[in-house]
Structure formats: structure tokens, C-alpha cells
N, C-alpha and C. Protein backbone atom coordinates (compact mmCIF):
# COMPACT_ATOMS: atom_id res chain seq x y z
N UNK A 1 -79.63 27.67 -28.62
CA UNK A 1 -80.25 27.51 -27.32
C UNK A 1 -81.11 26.26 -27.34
N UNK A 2 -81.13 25.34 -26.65
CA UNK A 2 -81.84 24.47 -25.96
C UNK A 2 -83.03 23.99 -25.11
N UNK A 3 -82.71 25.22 -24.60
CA UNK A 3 -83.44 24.98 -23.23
C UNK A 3 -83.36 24.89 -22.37
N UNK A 4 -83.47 25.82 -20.46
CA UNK A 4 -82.69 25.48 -19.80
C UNK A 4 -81.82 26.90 -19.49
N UNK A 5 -80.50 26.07 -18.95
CA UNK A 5 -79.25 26.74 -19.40
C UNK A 5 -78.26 25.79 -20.44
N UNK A 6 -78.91 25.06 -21.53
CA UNK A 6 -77.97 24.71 -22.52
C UNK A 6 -78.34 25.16 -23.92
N UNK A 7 -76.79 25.20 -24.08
CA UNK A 7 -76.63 25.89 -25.87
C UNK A 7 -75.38 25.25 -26.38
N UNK A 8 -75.51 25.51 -27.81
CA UNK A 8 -74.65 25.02 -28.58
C UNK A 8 -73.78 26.51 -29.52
N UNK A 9 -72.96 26.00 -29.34
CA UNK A 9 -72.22 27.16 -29.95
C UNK A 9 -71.40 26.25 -31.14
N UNK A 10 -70.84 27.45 -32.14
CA UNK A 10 -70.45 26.46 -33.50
C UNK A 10 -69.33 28.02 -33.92
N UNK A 11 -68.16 27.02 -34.19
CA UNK A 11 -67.06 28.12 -34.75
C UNK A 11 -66.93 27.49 -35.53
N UNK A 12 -66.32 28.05 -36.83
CA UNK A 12 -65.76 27.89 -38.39
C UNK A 12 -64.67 28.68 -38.76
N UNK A 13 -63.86 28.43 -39.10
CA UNK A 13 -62.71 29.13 -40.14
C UNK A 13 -63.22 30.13 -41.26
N UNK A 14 -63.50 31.15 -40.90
CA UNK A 14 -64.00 31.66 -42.16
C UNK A 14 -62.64 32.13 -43.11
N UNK A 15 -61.71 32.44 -42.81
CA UNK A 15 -60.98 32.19 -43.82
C UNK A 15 -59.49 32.11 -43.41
N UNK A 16 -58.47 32.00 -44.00
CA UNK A 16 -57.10 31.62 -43.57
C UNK A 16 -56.52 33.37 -43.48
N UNK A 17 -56.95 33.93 -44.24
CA UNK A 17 -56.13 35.67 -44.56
C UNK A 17 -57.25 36.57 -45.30
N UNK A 18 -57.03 37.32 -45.10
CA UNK A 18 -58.25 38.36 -45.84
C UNK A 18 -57.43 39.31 -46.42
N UNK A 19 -57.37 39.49 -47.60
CA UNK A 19 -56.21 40.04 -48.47
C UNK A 19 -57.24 41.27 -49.13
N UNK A 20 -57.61 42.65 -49.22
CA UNK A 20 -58.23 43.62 -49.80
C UNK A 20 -56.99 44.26 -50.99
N UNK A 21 -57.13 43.82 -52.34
CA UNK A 21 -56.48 44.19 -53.61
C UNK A 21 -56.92 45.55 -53.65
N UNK A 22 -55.59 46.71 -53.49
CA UNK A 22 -56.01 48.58 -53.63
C UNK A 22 -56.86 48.36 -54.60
N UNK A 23 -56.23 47.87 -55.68
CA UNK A 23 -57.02 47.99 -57.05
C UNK A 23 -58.63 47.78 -57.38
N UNK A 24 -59.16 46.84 -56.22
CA UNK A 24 -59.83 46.00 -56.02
C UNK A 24 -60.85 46.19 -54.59
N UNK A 25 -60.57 47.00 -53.90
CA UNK A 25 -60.88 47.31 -52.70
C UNK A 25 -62.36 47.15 -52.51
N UNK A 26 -63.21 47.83 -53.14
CA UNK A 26 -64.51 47.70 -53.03
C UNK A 26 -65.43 46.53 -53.45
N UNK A 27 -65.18 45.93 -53.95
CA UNK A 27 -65.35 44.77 -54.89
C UNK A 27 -64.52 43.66 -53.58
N UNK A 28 -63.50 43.56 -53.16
CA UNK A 28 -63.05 42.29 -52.41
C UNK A 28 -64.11 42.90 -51.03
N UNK A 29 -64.26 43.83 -50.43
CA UNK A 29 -64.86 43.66 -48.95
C UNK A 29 -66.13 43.22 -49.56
N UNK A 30 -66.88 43.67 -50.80
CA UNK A 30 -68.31 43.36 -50.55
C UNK A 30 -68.00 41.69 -51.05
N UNK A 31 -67.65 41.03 -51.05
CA UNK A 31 -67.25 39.79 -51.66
C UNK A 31 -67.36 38.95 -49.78
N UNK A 32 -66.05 39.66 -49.30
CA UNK A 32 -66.30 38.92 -47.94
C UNK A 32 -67.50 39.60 -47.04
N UNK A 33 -67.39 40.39 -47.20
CA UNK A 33 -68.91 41.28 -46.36
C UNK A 33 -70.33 40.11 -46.96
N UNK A 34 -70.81 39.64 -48.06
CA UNK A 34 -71.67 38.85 -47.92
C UNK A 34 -71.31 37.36 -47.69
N UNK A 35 -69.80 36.68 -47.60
CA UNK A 35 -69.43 35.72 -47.13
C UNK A 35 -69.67 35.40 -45.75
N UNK A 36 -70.08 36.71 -45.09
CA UNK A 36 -70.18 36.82 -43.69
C UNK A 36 -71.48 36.60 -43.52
N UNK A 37 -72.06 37.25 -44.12
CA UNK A 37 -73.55 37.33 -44.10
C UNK A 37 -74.54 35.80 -44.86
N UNK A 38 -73.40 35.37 -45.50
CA UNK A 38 -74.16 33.94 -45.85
C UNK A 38 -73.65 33.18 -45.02
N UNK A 39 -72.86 32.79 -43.95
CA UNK A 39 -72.46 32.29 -42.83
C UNK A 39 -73.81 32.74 -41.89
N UNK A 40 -74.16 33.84 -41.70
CA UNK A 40 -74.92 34.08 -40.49
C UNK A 40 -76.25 33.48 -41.02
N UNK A 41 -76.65 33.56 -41.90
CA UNK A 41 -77.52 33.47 -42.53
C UNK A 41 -78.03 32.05 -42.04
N UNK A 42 -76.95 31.28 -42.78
CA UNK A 42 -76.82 29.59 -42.85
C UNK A 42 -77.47 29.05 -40.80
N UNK A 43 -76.78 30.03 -40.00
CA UNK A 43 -77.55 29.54 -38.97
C UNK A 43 -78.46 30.50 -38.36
N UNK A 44 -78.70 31.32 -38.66
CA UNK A 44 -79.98 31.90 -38.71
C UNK A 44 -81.39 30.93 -38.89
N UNK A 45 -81.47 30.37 -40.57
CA UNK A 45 -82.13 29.13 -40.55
C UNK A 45 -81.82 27.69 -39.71
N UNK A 46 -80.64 27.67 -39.60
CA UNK A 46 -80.69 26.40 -38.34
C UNK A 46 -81.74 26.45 -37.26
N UNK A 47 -81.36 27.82 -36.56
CA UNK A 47 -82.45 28.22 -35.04
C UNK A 47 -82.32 29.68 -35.68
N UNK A 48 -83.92 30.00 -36.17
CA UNK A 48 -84.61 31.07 -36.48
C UNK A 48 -85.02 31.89 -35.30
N UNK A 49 -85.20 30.78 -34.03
CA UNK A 49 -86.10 31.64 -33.15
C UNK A 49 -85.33 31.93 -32.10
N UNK A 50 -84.00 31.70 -32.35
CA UNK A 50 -82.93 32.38 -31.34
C UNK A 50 -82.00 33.93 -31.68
N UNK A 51 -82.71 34.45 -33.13
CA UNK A 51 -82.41 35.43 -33.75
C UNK A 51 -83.47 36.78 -33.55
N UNK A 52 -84.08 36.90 -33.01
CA UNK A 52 -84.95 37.82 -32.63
C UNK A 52 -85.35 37.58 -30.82
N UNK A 53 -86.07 38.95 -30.80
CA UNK A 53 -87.50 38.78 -29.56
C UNK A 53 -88.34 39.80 -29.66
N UNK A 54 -89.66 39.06 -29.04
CA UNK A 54 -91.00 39.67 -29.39
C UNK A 54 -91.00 40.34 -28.29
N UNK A 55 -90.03 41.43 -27.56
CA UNK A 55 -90.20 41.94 -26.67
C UNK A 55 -89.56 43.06 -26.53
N UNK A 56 -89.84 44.50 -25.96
CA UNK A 56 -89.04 45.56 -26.46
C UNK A 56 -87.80 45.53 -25.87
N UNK A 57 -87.08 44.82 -26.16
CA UNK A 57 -85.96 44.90 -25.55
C UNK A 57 -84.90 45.94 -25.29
N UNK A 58 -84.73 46.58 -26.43
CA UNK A 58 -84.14 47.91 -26.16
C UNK A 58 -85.26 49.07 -25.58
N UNK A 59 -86.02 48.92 -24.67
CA UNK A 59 -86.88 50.49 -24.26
C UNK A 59 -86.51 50.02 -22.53
């Protein structure tokens, strides 16, 4: 967000195929499960203050 009514939006490839090995199952999701989460992360710190509000929003 910007300011206004402007924003920036940002897409990435997070990956080409997501392949879960039976053998392997628990171990490959938590692998991409924090791949996801270090993606969000990464712009989280970009704009911190577009990730929350100081307001009750859900009541």
C-alpha cells in the first residue's frame, strides 16, 4: 500500500511442481510449508505496517 488508492502487488513462482515423496510425506510439506512462510515473511519486512491493524477488526 501506498497511499491513497495505490498499491503494489508482487507475484513469484514459488515453484514449478510440488511433488510430496509417500515415503517422505511429512518431512517434504514441512519443507514447503516454511518455504511459504519465508516468502511471506520476506515481505512482511518489506511493508511491516501493511500486515496488521490496531483496530478490532474482527468484533
Amino acid at each position: 500500500f501506498h497511499g491513497g488508492n495505490r498499491y503494489e502487488i508482487f507475484f513469484e513462482r514459488f515453484a514449478e511442481e510440488i511433488v510430496l515423496n509417500r515415503n517422505r510425506r511429512a518431512e517434504d510439506i514441512q519443507y514447503w510449508t516454511q518455504r511459504y512462510v519465508d516468502r511471506l515473511e520476506h515481505y512482511a519486512r518489506l511493508a511491516p505496517y501493511n500486515w496488521f491493524n490496531f483496530y478490532p477488526f474482527w468484533d
